[in-house]
C-alpha atoms as a PDB file:
ATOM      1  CA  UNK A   1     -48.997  68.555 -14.175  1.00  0.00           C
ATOM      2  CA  UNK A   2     -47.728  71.806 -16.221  1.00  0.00           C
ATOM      3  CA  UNK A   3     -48.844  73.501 -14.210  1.00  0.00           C
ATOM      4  CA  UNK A   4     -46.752  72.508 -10.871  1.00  0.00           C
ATOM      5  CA  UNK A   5     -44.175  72.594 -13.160  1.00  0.00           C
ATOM      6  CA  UNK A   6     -44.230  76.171 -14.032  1.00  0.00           C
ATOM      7  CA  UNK A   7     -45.193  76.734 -10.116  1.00  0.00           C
ATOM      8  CA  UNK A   8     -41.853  75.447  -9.586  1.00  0.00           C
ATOM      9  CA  UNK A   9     -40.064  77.491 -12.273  1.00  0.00           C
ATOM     10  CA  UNK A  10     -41.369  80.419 -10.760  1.00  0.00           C
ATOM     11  CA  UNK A  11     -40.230  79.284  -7.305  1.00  0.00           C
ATOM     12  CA  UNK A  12     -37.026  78.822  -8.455  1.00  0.00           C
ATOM     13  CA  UNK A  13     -36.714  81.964 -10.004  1.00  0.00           C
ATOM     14  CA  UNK A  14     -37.828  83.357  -6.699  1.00  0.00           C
ATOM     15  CA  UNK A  15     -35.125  81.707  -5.240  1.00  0.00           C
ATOM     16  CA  UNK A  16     -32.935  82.993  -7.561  1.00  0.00           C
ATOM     17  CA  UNK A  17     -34.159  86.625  -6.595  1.00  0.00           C
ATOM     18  CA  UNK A  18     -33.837  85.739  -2.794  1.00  0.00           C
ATOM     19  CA  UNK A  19     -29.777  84.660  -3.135  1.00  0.00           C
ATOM     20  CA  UNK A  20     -29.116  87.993  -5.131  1.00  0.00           C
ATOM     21  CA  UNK A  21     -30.192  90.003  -1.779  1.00  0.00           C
ATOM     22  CA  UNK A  22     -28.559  87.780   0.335  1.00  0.00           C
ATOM     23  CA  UNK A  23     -26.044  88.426   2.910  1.00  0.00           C
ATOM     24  CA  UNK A  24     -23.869  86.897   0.253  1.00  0.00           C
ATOM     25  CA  UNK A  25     -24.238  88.445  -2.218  1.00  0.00           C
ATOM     26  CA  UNK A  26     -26.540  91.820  -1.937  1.00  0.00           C
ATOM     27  CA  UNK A  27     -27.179  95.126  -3.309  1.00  0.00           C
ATOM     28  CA  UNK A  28     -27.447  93.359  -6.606  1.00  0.00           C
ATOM     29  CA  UNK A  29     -31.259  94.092  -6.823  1.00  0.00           C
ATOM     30  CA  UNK A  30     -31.428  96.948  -4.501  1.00  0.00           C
ATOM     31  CA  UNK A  31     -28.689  99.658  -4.448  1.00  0.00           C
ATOM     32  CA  UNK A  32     -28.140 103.002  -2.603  1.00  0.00           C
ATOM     33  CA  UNK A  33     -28.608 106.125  -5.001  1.00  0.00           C
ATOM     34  CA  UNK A  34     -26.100 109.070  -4.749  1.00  0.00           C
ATOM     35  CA  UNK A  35     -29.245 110.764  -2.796  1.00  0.00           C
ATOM     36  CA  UNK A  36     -28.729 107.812  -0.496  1.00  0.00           C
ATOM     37  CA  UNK A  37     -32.286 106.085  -0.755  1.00  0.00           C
ATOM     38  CA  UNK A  38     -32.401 102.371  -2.107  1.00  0.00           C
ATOM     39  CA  UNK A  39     -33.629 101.989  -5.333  1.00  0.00           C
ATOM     40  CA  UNK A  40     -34.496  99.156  -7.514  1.00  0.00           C
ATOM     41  CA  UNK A  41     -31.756  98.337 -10.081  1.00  0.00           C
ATOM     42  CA  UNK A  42     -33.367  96.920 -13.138  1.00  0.00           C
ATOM     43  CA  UNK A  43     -30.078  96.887 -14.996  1.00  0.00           C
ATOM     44  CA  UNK A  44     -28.044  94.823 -12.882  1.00  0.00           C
ATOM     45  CA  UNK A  45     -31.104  92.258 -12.849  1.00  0.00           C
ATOM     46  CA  UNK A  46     -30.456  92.248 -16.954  1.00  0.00           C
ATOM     47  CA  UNK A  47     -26.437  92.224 -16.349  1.00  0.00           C
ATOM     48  CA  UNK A  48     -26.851  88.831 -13.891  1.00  0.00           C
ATOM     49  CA  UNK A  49     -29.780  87.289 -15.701  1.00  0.00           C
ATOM     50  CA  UNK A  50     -27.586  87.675 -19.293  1.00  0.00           C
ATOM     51  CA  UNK A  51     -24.278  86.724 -17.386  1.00  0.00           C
ATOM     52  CA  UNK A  52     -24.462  82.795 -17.944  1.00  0.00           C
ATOM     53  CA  UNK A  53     -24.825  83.297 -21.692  1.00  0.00           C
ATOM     54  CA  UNK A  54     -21.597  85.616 -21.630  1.00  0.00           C
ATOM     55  CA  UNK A  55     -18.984  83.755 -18.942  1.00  0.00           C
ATOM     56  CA  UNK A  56     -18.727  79.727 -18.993  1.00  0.00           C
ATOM     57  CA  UNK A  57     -17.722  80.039 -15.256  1.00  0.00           C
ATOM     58  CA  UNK A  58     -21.579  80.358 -14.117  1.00  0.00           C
ATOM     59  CA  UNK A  59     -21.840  77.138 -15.640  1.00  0.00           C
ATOM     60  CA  UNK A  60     -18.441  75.525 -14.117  1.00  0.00           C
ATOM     61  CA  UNK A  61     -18.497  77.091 -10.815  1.00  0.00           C
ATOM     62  CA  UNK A  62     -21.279  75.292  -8.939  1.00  0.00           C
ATOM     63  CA  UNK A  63     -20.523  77.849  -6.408  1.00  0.00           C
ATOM     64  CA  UNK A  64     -22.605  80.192  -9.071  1.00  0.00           C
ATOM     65  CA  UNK A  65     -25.604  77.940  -9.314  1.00  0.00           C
ATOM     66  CA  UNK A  66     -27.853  79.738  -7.043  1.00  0.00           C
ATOM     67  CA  UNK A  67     -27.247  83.026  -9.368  1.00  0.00           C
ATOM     68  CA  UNK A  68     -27.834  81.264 -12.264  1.00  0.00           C
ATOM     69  CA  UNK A  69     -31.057  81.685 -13.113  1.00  0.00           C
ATOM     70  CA  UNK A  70     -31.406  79.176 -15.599  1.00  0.00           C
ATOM     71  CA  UNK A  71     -30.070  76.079 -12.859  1.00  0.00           C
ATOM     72  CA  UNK A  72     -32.599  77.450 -10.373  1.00  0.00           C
ATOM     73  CA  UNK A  73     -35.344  77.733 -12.442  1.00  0.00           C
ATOM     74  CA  UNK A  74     -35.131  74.423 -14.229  1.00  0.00           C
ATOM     75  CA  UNK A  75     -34.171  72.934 -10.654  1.00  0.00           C
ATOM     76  CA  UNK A  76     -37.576  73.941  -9.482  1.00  0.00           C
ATOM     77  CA  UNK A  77     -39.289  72.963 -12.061  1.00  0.00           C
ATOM     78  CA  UNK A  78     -37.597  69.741 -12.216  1.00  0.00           C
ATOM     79  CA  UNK A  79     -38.559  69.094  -8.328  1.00  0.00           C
ATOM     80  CA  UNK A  80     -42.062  69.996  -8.917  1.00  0.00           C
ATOM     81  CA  UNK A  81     -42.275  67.582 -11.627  1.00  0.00           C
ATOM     82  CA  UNK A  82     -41.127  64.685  -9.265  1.00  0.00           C
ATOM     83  CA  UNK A  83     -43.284  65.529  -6.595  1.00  0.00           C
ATOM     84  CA  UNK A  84     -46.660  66.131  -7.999  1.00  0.00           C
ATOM     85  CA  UNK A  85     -45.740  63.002 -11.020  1.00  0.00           C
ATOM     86  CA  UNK A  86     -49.005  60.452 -10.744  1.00  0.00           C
END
């Protein structure tokens, strides 16, 4: 059982990966260089990931919930839990 539960963790932290390259959202993850190539933008993954421990409005906005890391996660986890429960 802990382990579907951390299978859904990580699936929700996938998720949470997936809406930051949305057409929503993007170029969080991936941004264009001043050579012009996209490159992988590890500090904006630490800005976002640390934002709902800095501004209450990622936990008031439920607009914000998919780039909250911490709902998405524990959301997965929490539906893994329920469906693989015996």
């Amino acid at each position: 059982m802990n382990q579907n539960i951390i299978l859904g963790c990580i699936i929700g932290f996938f998720y949470f990966l997936y809406k930051l390259e949305s057409p929503g959202m993007g170029n969080v993850l991936f941004r264009t260089n001043s050579n012009g190539f996209k490159v992988f933008s590890f500090d904006s993954l630490i800005n976002i990931m640390l934002a709902p421990f800095r501004y209450i409005y990622f936990w008031t906005n439920t607009d914000l919930y998919p780039v909250n890391w911490l709902i998405t996660t524990f959301i997965g986890g929490l539906i893994a839990s329920t469906l693989y429960s015996s």
